[in-house]
Structures are given as structure tokens and as C-alpha cells.
C-alpha atoms as a PDB file:
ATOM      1  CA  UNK A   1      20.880 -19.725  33.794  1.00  0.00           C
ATOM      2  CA  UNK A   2      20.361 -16.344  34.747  1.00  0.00           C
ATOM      3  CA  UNK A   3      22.353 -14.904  32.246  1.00  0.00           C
ATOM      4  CA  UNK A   4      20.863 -16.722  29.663  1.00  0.00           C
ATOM      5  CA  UNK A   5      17.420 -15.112  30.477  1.00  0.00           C
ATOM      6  CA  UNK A   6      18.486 -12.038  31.008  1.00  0.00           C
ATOM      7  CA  UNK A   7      19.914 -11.718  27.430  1.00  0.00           C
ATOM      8  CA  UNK A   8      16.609 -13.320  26.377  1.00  0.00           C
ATOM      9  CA  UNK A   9      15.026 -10.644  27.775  1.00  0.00           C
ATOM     10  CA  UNK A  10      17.064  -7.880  26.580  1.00  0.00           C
ATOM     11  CA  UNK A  11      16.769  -9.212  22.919  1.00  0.00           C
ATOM     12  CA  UNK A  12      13.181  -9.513  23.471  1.00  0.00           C
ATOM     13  CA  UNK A  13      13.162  -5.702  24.323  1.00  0.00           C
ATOM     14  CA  UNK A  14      14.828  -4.645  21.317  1.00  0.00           C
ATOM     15  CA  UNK A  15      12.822  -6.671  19.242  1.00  0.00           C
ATOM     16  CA  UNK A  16       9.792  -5.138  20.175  1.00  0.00           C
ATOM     17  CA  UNK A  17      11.684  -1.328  20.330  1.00  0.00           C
ATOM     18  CA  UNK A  18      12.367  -2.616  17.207  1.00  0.00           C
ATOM     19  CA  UNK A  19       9.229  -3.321  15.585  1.00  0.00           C
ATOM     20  CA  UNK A  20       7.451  -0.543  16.872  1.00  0.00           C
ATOM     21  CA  UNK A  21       9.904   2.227  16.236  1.00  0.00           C
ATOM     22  CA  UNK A  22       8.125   3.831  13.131  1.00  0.00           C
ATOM     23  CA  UNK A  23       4.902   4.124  16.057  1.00  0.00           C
ATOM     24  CA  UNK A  24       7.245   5.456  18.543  1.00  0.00           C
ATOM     25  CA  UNK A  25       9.341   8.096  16.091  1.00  0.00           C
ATOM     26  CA  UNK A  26       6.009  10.339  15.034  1.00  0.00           C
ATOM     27  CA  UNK A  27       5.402   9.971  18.640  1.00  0.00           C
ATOM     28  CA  UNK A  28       7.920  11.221  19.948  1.00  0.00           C
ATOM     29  CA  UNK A  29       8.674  13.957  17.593  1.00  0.00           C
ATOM     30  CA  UNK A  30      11.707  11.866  15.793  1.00  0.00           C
ATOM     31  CA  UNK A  31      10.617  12.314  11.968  1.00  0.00           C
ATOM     32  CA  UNK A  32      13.606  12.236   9.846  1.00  0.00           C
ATOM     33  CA  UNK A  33      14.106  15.027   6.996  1.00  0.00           C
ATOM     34  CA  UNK A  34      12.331  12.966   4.344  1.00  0.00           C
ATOM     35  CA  UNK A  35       9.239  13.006   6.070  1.00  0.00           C
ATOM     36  CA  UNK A  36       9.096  16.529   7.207  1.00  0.00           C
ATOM     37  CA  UNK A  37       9.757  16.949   3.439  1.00  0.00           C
ATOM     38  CA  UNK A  38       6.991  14.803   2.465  1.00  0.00           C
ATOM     39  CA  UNK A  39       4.236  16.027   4.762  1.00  0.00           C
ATOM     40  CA  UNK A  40       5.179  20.147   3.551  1.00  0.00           C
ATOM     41  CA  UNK A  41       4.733  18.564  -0.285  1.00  0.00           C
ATOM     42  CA  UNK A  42       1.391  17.312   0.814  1.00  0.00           C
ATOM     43  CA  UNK A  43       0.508  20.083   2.457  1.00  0.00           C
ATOM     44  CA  UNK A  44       0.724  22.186  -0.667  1.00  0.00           C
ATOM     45  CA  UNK A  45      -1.368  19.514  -2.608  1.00  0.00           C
ATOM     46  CA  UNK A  46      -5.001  20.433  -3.747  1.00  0.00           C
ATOM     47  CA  UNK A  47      -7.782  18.213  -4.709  1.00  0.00           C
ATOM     48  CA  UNK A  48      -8.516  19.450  -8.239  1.00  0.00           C
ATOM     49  CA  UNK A  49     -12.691  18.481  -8.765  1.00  0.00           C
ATOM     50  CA  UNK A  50     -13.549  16.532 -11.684  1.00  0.00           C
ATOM     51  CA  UNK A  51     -16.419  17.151 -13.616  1.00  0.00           C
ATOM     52  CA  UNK A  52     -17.045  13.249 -13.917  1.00  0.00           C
ATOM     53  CA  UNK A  53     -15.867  10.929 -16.508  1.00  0.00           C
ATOM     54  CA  UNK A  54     -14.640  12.118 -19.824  1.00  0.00           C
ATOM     55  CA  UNK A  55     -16.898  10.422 -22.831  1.00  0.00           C
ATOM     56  CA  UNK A  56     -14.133   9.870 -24.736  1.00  0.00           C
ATOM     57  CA  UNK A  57     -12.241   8.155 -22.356  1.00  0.00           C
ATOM     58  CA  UNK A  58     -15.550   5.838 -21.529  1.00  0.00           C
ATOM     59  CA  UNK A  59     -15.913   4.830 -25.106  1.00  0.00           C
ATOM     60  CA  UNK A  60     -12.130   4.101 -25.847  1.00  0.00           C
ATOM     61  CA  UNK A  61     -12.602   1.952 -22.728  1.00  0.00           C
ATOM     62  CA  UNK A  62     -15.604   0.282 -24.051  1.00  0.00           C
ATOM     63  CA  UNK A  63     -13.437  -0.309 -27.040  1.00  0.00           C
ATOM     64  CA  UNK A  64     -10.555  -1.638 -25.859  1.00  0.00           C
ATOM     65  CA  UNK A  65     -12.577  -4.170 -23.834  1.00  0.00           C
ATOM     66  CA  UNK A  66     -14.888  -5.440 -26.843  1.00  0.00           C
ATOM     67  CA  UNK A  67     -11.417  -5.920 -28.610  1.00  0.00           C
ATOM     68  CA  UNK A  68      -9.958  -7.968 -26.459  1.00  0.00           C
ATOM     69  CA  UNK A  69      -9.544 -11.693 -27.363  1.00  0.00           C
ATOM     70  CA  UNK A  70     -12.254 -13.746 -25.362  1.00  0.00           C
ATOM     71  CA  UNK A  71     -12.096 -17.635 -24.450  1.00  0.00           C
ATOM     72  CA  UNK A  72     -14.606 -20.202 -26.387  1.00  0.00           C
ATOM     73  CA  UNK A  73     -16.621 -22.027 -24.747  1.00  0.00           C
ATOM     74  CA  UNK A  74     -15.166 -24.935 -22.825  1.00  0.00           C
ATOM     75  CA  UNK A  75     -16.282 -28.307 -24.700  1.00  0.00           C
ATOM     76  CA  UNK A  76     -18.713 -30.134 -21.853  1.00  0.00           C
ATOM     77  CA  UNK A  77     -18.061 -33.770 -23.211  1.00  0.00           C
ATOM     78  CA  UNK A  78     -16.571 -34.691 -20.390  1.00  0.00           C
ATOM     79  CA  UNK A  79     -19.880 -34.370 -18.498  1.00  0.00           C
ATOM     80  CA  UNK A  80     -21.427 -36.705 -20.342  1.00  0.00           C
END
């Protein structure tokens, strides 16, 4: 029986190395090449400021939604 709950244990360990490996990477300084990639392309991001929203986009939004098909109204005979 002690065998049996010492691999119980050990797959218990893993499982939880396991599931917490993404945590424990950054951590410990293990990022792979894709996200040292990743966090240089961010870093060269800028936040470009908007002056709002465009009229034209507004009103072709106001459009669209008065064009689209509605439901009636549902018949209420079964209330009475």
C-alpha cells in the first residue's frame, strides 16, 4: 500500500507543477522566445488618442440599426 500512495503522491505533484507552470515560468525567468518576442512588439506599441467618435460612423450605425428587421408584437390571446 505504500507504493500505491507514494505514486499518488508523485502524480499529485506533477499535476499541480503542472497546472501552475505558466505562474512558475515568468517567475522564474523561463519565458520561451515567443513571448520575449511578444512583450518587445508591445513595447514598441503606442496608444494613438482619438478625437472621439467619428459622425459618420455614428450615423451609419444609427442606420444600420433602424434597418434591421424587428419582431411584431407577440399575439397575447393566450392570456385571455
Amino acid at each position: 500500500m505504500h507504493i500505491f500512495a507514494i505514486v499518488l503522491l508523485a502524480l499529485a505533484v506533477v499535476l499541480v507543477i503542472g497546472a501552475e507552470w505558466p505562474h512558475l515560468s515568468t517567475r522564474l525567468g523561463l519565458e520561451g522566445r515567443a513571448a520575449r518576442k511578444r512583450r518587445k512588439r508591445r513595447e514598441r506599441l503606442t496608444v494613438v488618442p482619438g478625437d472621439g467618435i467619428d459622425e459618420d460612423f455614428a450615423a451609419s450605425v444609427e442606420r444600420d440599426l433602424a434597418n434591421l428587421p424587428t419582431i411584431g408584437e407577440p399575439d397575447d390571446r393566450s392570456r385571455r
